[in-house]
Structure formats: C-alpha cells, structure tokens
PDB file of N, CA and C in Angstrom:
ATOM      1  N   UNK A   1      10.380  -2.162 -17.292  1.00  0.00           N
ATOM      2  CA  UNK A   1       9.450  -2.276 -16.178  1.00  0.00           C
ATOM      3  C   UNK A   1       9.885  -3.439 -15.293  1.00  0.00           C
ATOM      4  N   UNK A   2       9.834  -3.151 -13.643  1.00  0.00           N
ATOM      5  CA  UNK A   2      10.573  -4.203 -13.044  1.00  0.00           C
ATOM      6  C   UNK A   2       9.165  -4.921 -12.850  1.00  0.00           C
ATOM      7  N   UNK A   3       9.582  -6.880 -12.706  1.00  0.00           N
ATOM      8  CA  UNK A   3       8.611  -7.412 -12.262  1.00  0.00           C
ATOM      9  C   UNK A   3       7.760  -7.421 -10.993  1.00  0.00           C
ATOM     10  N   UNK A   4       6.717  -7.595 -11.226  1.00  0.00           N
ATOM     11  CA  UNK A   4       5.554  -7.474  -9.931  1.00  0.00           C
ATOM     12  C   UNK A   4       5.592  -8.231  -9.165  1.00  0.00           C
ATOM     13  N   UNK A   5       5.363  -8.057  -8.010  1.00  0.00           N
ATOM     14  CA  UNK A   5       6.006  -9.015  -6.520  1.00  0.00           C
ATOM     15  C   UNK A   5       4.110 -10.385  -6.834  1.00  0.00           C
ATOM     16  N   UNK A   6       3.899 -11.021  -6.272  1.00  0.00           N
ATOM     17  CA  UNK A   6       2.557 -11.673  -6.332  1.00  0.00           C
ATOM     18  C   UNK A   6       1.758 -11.260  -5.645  1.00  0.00           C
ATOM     19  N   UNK A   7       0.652 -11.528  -6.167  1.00  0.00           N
ATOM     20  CA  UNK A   7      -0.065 -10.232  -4.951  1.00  0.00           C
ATOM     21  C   UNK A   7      -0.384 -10.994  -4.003  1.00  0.00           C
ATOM     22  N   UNK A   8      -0.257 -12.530  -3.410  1.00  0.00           N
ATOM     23  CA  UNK A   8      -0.283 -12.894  -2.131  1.00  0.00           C
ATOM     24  C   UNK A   8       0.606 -12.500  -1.430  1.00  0.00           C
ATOM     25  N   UNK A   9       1.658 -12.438  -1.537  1.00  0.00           N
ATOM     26  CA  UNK A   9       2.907 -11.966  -0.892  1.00  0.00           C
ATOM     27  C   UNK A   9       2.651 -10.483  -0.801  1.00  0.00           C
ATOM     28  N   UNK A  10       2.047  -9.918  -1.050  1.00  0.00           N
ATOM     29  CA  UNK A  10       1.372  -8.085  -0.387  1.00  0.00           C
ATOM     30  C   UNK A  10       0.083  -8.112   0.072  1.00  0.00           C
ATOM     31  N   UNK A  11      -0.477  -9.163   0.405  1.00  0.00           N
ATOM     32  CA  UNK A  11      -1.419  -8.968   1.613  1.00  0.00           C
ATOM     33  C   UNK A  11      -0.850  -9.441   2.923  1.00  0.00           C
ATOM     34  N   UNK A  12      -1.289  -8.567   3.970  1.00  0.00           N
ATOM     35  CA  UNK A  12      -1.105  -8.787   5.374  1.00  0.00           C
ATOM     36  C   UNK A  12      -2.306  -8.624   5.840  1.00  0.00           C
ATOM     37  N   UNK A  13      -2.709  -9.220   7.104  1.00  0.00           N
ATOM     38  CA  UNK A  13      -3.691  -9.157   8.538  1.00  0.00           C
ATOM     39  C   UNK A  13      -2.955  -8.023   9.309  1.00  0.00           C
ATOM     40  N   UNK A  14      -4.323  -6.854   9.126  1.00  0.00           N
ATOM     41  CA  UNK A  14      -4.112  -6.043  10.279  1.00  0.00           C
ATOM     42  C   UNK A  14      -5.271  -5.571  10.791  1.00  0.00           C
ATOM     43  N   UNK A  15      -5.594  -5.439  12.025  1.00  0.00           N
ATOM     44  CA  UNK A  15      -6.789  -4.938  12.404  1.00  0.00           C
ATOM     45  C   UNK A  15      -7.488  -5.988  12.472  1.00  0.00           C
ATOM     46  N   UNK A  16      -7.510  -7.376  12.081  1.00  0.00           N
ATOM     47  CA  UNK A  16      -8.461  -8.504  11.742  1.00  0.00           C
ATOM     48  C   UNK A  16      -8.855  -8.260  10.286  1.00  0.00           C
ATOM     49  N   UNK A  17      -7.910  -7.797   9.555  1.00  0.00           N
ATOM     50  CA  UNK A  17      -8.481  -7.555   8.147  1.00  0.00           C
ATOM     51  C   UNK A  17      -7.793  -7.743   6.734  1.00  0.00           C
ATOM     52  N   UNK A  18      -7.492  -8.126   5.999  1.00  0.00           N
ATOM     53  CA  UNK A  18      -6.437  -8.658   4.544  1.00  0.00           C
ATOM     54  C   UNK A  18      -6.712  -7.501   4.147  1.00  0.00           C
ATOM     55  N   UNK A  19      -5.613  -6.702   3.959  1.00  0.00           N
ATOM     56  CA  UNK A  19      -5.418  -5.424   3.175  1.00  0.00           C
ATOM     57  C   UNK A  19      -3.984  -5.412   2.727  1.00  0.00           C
ATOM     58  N   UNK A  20      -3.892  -4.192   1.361  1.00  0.00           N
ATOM     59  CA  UNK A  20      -2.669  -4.180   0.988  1.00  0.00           C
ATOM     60  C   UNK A  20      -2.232  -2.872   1.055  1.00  0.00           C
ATOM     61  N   UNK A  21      -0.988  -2.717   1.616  1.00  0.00           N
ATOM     62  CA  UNK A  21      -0.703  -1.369   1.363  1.00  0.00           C
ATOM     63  C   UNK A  21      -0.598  -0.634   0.660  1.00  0.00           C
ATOM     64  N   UNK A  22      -0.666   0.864   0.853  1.00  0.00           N
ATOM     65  CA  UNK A  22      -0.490   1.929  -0.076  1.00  0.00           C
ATOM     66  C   UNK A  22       0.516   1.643  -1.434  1.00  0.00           C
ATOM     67  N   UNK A  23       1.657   1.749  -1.040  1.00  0.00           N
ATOM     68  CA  UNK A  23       2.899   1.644  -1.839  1.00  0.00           C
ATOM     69  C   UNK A  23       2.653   0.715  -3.039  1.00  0.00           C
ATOM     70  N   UNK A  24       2.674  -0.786  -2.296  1.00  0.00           N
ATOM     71  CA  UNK A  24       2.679  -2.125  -2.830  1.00  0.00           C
ATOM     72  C   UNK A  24       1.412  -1.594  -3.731  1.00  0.00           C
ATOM     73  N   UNK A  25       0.059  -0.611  -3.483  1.00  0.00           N
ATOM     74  CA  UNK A  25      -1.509  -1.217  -4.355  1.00  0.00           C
ATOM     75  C   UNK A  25      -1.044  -0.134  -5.217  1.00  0.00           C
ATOM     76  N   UNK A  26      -0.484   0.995  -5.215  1.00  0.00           N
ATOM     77  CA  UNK A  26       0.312   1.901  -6.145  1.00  0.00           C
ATOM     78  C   UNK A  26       0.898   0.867  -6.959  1.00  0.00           C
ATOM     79  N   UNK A  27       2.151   0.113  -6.596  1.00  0.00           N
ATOM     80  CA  UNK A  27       2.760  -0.211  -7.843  1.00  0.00           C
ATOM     81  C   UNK A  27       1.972  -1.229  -8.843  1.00  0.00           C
ATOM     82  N   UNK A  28       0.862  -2.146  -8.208  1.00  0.00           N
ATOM     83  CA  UNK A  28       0.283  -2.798  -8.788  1.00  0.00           C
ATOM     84  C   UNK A  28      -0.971  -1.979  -9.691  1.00  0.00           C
ATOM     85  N   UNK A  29      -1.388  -0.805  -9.655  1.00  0.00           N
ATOM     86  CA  UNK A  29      -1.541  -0.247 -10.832  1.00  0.00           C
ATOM     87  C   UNK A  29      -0.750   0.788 -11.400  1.00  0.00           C
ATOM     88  N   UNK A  30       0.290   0.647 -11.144  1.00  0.00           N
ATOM     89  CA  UNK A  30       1.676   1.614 -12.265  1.00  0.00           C
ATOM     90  C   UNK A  30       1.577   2.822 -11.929  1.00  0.00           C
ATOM     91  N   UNK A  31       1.240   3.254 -11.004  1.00  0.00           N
ATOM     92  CA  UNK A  31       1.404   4.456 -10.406  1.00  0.00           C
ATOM     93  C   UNK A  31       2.433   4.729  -9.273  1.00  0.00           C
ATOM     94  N   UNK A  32       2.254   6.192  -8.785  1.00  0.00           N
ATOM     95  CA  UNK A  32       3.449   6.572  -7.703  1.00  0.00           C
ATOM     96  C   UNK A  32       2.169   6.420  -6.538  1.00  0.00           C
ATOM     97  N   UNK A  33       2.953   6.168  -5.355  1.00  0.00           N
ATOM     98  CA  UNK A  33       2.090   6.361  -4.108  1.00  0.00           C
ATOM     99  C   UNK A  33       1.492   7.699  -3.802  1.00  0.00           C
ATOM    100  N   UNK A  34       2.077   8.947  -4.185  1.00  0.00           N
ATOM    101  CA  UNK A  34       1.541   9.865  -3.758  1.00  0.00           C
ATOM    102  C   UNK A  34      -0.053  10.431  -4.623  1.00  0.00           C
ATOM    103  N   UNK A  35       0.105   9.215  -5.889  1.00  0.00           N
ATOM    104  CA  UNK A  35      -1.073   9.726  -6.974  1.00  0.00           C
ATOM    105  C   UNK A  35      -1.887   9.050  -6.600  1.00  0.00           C
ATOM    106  N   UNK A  36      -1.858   7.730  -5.908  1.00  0.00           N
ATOM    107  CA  UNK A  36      -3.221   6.917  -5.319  1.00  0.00           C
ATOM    108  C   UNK A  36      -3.422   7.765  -3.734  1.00  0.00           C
ATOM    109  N   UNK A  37      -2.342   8.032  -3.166  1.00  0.00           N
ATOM    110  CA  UNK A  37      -3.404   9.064  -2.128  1.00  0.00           C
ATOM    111  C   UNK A  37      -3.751  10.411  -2.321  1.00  0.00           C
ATOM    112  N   UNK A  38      -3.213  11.283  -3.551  1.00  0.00           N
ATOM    113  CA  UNK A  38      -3.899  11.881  -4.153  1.00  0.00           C
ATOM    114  C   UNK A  38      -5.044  11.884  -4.484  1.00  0.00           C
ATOM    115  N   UNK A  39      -5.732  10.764  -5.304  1.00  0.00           N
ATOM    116  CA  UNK A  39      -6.780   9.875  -5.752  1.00  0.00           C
ATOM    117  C   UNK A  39      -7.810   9.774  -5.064  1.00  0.00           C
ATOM    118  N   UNK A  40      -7.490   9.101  -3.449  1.00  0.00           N
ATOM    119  CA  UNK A  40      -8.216   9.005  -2.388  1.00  0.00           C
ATOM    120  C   UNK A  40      -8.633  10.182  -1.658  1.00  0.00           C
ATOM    121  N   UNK A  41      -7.777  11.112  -1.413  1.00  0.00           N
ATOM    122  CA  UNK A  41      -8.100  12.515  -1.107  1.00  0.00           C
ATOM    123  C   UNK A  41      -8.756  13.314  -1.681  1.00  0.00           C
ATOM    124  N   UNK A  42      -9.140  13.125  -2.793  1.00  0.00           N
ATOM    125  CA  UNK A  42     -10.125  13.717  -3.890  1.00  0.00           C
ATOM    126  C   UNK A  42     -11.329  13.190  -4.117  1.00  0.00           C
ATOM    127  N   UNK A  43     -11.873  11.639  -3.563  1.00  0.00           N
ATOM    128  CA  UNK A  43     -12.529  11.471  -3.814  1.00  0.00           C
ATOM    129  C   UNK A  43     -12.818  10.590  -2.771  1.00  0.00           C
ATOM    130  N   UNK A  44     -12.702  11.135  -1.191  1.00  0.00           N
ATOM    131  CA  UNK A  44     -12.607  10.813   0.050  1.00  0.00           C
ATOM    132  C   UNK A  44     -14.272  10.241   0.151  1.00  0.00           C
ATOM    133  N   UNK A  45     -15.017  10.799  -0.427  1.00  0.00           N
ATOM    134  CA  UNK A  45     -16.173  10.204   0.074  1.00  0.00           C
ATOM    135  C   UNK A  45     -16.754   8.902  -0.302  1.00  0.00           C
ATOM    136  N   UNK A  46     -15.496   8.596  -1.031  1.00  0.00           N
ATOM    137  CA  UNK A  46     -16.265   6.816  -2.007  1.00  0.00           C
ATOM    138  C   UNK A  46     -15.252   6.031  -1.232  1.00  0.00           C
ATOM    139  N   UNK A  47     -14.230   6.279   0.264  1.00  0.00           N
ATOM    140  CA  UNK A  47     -13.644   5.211   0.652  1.00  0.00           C
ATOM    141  C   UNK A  47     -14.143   5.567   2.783  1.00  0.00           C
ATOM    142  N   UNK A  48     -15.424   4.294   2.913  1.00  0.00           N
ATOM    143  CA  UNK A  48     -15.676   4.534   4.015  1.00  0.00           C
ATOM    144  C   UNK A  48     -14.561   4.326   4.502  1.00  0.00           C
ATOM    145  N   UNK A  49     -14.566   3.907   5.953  1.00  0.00           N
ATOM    146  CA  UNK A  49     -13.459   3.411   6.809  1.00  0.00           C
ATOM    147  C   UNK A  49     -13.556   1.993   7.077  1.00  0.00           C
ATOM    148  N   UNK A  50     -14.242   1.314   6.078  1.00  0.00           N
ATOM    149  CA  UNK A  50     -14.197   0.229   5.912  1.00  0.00           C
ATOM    150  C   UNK A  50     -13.607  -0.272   4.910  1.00  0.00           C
ATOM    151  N   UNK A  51     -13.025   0.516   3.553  1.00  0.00           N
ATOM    152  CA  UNK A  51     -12.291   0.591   2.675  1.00  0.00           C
ATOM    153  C   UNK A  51     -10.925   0.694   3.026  1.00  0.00           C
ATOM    154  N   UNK A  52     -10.839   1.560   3.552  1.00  0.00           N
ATOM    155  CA  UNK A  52      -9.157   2.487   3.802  1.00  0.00           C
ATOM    156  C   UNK A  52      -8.996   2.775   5.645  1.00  0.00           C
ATOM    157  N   UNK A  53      -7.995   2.374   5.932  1.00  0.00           N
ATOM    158  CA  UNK A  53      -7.437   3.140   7.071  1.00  0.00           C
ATOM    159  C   UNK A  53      -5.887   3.376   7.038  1.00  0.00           C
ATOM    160  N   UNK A  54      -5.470   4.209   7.740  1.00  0.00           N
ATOM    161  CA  UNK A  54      -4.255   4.628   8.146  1.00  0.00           C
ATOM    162  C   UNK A  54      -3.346   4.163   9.018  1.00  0.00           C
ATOM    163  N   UNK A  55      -2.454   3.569   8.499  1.00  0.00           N
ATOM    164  CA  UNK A  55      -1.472   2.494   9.864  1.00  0.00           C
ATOM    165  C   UNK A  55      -1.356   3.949  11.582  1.00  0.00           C
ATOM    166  N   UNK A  56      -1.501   3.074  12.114  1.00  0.00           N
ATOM    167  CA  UNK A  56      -0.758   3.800  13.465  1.00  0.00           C
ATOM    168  C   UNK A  56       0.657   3.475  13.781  1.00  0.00           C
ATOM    169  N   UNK A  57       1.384   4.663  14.250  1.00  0.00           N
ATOM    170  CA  UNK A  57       3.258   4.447  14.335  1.00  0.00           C
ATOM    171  C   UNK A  57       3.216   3.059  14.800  1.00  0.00           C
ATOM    172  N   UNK A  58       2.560   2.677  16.166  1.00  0.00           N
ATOM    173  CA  UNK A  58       2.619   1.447  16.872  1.00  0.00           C
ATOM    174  C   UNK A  58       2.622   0.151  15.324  1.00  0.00           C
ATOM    175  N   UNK A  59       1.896   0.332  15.072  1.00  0.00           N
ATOM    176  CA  UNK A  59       1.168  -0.812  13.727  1.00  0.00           C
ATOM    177  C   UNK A  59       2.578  -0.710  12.890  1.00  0.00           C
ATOM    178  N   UNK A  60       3.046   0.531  12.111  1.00  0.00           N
ATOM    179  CA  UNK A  60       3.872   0.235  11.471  1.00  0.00           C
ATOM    180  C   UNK A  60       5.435   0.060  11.984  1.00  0.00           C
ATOM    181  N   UNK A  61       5.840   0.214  12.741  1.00  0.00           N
ATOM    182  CA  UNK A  61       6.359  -0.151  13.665  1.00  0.00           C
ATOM    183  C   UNK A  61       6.767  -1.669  13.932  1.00  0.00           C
ATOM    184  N   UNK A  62       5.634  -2.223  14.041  1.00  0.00           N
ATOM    185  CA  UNK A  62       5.776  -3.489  14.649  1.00  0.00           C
ATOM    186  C   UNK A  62       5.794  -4.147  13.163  1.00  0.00           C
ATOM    187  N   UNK A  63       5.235  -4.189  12.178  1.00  0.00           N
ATOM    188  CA  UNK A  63       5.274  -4.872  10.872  1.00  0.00           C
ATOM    189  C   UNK A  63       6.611  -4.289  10.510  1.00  0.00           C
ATOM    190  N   UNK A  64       7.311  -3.659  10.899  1.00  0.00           N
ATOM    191  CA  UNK A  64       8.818  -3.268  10.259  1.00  0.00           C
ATOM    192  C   UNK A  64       9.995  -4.317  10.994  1.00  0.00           C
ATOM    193  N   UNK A  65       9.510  -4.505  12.230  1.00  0.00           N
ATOM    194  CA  UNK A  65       9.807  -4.745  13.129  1.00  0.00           C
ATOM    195  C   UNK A  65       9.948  -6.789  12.911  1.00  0.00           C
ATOM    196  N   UNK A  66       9.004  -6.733  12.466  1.00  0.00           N
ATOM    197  CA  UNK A  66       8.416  -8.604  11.832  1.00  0.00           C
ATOM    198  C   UNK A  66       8.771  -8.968  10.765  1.00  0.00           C
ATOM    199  N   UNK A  67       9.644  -7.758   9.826  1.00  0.00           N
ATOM    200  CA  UNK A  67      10.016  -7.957   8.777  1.00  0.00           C
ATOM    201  C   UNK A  67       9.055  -8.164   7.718  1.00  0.00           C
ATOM    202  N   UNK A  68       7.886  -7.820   7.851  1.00  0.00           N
ATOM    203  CA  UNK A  68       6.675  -7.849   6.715  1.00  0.00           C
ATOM    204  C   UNK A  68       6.660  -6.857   5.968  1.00  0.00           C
ATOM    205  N   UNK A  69       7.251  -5.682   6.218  1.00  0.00           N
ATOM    206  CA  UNK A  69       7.290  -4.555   5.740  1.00  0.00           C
ATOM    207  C   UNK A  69       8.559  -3.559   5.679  1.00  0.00           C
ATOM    208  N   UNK A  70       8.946  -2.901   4.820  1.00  0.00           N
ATOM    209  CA  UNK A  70      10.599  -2.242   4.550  1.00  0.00           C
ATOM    210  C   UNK A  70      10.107  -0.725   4.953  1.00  0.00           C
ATOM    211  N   UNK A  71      11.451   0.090   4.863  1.00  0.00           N
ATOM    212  CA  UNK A  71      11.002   1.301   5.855  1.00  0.00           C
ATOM    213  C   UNK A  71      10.195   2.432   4.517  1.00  0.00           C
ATOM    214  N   UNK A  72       9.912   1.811   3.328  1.00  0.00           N
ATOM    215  CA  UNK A  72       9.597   2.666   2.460  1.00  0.00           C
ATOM    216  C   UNK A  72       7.686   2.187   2.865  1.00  0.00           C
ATOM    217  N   UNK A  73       7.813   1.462   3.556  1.00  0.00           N
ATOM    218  CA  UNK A  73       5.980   0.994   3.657  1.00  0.00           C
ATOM    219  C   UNK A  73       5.647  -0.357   2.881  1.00  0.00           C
ATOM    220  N   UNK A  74       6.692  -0.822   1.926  1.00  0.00           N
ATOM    221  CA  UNK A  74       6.196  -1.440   0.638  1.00  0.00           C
ATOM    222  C   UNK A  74       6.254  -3.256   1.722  1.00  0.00           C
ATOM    223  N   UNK A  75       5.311  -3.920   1.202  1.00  0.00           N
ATOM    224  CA  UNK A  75       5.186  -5.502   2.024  1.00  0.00           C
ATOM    225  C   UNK A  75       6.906  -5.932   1.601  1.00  0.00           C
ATOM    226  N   UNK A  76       7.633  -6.681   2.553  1.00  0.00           N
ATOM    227  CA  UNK A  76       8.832  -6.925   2.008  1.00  0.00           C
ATOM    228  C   UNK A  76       8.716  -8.998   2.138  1.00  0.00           C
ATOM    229  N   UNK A  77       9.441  -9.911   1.268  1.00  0.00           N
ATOM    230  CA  UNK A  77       9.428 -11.030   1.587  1.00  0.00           C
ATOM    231  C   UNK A  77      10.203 -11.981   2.217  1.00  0.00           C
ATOM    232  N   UNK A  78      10.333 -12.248   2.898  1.00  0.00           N
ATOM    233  CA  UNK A  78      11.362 -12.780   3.890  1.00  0.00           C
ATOM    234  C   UNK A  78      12.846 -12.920   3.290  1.00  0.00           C
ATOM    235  N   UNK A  79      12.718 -13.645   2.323  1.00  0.00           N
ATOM    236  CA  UNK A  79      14.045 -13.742   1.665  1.00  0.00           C
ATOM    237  C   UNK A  79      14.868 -12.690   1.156  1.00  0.00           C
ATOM    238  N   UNK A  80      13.970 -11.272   0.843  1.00  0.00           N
ATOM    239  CA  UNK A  80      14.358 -10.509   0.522  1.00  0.00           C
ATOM    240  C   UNK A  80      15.231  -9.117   1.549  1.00  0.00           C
ATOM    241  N   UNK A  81      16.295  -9.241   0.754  1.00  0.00           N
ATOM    242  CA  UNK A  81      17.011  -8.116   0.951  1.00  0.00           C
ATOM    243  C   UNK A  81      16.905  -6.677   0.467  1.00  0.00           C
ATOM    244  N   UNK A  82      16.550  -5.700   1.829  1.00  0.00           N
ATOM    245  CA  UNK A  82      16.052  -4.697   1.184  1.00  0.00           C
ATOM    246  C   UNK A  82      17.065  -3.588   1.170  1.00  0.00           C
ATOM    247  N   UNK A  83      17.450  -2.778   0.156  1.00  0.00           N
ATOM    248  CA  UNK A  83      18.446  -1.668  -0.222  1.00  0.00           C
ATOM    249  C   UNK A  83      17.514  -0.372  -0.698  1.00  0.00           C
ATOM    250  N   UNK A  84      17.176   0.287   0.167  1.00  0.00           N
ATOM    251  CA  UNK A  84      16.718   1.643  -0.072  1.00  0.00           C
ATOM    252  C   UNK A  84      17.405   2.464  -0.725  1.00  0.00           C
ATOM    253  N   UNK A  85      16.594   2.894  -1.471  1.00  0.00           N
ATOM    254  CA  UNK A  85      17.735   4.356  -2.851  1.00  0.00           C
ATOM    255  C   UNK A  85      17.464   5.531  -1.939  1.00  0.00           C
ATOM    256  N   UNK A  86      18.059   6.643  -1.871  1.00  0.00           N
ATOM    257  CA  UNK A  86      17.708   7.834  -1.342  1.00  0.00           C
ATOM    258  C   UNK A  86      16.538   8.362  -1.659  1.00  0.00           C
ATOM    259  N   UNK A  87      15.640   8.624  -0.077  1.00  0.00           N
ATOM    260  CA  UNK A  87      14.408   9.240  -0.730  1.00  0.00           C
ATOM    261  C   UNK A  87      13.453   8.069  -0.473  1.00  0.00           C
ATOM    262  N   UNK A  88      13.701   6.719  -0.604  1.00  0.00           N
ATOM    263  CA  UNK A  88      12.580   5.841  -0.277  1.00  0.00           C
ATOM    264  C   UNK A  88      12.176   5.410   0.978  1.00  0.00           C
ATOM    265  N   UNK A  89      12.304   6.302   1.927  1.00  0.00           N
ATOM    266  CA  UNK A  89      11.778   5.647   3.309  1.00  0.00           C
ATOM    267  C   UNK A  89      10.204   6.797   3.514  1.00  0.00           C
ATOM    268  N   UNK A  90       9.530   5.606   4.017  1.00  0.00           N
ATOM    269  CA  UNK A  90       7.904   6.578   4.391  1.00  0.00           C
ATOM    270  C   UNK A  90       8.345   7.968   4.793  1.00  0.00           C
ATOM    271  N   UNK A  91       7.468   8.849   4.397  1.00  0.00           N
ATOM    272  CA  UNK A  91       7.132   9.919   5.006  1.00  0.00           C
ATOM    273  C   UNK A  91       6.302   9.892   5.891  1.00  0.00           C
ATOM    274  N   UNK A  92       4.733   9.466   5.350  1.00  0.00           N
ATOM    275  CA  UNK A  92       3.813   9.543   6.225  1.00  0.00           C
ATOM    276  C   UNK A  92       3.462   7.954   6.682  1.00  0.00           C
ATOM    277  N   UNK A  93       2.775   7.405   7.540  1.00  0.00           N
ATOM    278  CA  UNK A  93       2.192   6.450   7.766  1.00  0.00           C
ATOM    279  C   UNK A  93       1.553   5.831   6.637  1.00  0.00           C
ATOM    280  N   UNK A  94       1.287   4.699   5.850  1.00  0.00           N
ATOM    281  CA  UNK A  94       1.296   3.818   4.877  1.00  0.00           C
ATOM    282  C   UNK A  94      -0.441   4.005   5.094  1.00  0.00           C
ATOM    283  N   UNK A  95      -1.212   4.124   4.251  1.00  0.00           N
ATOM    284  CA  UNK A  95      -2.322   3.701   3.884  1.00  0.00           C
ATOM    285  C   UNK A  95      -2.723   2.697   4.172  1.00  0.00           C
ATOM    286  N   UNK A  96      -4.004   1.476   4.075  1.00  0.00           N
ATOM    287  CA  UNK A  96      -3.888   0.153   3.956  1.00  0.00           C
ATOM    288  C   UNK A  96      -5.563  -0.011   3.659  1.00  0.00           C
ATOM    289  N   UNK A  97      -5.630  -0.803   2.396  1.00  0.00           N
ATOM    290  CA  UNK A  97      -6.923  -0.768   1.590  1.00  0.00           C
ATOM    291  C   UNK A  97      -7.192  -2.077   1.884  1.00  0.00           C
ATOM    292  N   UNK A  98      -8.199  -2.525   1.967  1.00  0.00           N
ATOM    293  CA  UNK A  98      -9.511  -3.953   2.083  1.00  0.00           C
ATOM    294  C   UNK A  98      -9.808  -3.811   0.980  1.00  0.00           C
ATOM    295  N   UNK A  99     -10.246  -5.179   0.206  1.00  0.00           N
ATOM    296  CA  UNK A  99     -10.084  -5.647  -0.809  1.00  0.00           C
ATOM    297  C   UNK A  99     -11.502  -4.997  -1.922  1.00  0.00           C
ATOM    298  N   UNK A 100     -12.436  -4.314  -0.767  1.00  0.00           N
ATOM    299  CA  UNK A 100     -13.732  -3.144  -1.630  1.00  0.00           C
ATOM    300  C   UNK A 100     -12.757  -1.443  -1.522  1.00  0.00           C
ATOM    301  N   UNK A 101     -11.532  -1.155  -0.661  1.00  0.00           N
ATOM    302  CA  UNK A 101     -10.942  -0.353  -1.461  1.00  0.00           C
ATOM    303  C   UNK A 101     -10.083  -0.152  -2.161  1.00  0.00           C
ATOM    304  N   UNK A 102      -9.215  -1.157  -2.181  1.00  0.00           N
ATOM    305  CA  UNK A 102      -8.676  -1.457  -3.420  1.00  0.00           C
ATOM    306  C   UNK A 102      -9.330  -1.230  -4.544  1.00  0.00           C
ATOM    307  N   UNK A 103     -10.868  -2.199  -4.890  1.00  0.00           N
ATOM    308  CA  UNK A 103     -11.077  -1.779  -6.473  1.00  0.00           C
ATOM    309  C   UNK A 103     -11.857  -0.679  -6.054  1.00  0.00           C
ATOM    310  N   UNK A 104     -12.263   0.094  -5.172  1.00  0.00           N
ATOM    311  CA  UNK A 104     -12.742   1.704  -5.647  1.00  0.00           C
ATOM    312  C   UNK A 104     -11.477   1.985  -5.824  1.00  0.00           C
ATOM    313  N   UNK A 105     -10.023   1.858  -5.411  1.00  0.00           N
ATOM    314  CA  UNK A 105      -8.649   2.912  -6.103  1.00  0.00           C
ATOM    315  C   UNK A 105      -8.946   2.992  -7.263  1.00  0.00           C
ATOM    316  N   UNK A 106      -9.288   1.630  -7.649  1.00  0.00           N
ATOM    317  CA  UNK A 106      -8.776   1.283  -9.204  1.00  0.00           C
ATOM    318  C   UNK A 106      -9.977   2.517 -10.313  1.00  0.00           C
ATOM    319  N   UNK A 107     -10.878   2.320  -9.372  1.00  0.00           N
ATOM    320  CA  UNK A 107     -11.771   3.323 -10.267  1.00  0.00           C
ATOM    321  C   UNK A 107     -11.736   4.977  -9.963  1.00  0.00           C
ATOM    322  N   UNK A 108     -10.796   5.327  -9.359  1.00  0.00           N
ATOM    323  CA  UNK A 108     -10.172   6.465  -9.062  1.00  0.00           C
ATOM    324  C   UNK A 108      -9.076   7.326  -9.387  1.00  0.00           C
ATOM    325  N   UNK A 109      -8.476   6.296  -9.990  1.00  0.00           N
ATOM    326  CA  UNK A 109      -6.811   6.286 -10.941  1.00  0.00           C
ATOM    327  C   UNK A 109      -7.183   6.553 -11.921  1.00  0.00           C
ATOM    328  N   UNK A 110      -6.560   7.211 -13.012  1.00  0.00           N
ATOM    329  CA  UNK A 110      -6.776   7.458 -14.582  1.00  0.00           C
ATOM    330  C   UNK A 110      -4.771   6.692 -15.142  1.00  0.00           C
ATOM    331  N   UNK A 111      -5.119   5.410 -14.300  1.00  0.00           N
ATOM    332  CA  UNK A 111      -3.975   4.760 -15.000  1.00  0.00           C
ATOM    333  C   UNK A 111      -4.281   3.294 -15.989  1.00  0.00           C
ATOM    334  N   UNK A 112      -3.472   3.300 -16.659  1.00  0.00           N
ATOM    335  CA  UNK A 112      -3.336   2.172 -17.723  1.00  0.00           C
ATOM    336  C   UNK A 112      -3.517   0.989 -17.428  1.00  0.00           C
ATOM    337  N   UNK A 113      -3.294   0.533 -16.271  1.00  0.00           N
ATOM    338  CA  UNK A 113      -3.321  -0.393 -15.563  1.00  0.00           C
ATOM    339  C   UNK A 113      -4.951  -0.879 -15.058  1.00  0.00           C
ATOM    340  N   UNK A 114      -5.448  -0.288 -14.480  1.00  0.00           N
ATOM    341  CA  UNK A 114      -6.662  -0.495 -14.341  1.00  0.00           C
ATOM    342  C   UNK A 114      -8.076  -0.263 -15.042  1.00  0.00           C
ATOM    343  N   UNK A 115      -7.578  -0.478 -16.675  1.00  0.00           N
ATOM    344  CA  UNK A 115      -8.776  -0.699 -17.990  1.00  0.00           C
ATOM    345  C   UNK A 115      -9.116  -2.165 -17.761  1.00  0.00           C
TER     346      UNK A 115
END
C-alpha cells in the first residue's frame, strides 16, 4: 500500500470553500474514484449542494494550471513531480466534497477504511 499524501496538503479553496477532491477523498478511504461517485449517485439525496459540487472546465483548468492539481484530478504538491501511467488523466470533471460531504461519503462506502 503506497503512503497517504496529508490530508492538509489535499484541501484547496474553491468557490470560498475547503473541499477535497474526488480522487484524493477516494484514496483516503481505499477506494477507486469511480466507487465513491458511484456511492454518491446512489445515494444522491444525502449530498445537498452544499456537500458536493462539480468542478467547472474553467475551475479545473485553472487549478491545473496553478499546479494544485495533476491532470488525473488528484491535489498535486509543489515539489512534486507528476508521471501519469496510462489511463490516469480525468475523464470527467473532479467532484469536490466540503468537509459535511466528505463524512456522508464515508457513510456511503462499504470500505474498510471508514469503520
């Protein structure tokens, strides 16, 4: 298991708001990204839009752009050098959870991580 980045270093200000992204709140409970928006899509009605929103191209864009973020979505840290494997760049626009949807993910996941 590779080590976990800190979780200050995966929060960003967006919108006027400390949220963490999709990717990054996936790996911090041991899951794949597509099973926490799986997760959320299933159980859409426990994340207002005060929980969860959806980056806009502009938004992610510009955090790619600032180097806060790598083209897979995941928060990146300045020092870090990023080497994408095939297959890891976003598909869709990155998720981005506030810190009341974050722990509804956690109670949405049936992962190990969040007992």
């Amino acid at each position: 298991m590779k080590p976990k980045k800190p979780i200050e270093t995966l929060i960003l200000t967006i919108r006027e708001q400390r949220v963490i992204l999709a990717p990054d709140l996936a790996d911090l409970y041991g899951v794949e990204t597509r099973v926490l928006n799986q997760g959320v899509k299933r159980n859409v009605e426990r994340f207002p839009e005060d929980f969860i929103f959806q980056l806009t191209a502009e938004e992610f864009s510009a955090l790619k752009d600032a180097g806060n973020v790598s083209s897979d979505g995941r928060a990146a840290l300045r020092s870090q050098i990023v080497i994408l494997e095939p297959g890891r760049h976003a598909k869709y626009l990155p998720y981005a959870f506030t810190e009341h949807g974050a722990i509804m993910a956690a109670t949405v996941l049936n992962s190990p991580e969040d007992e």
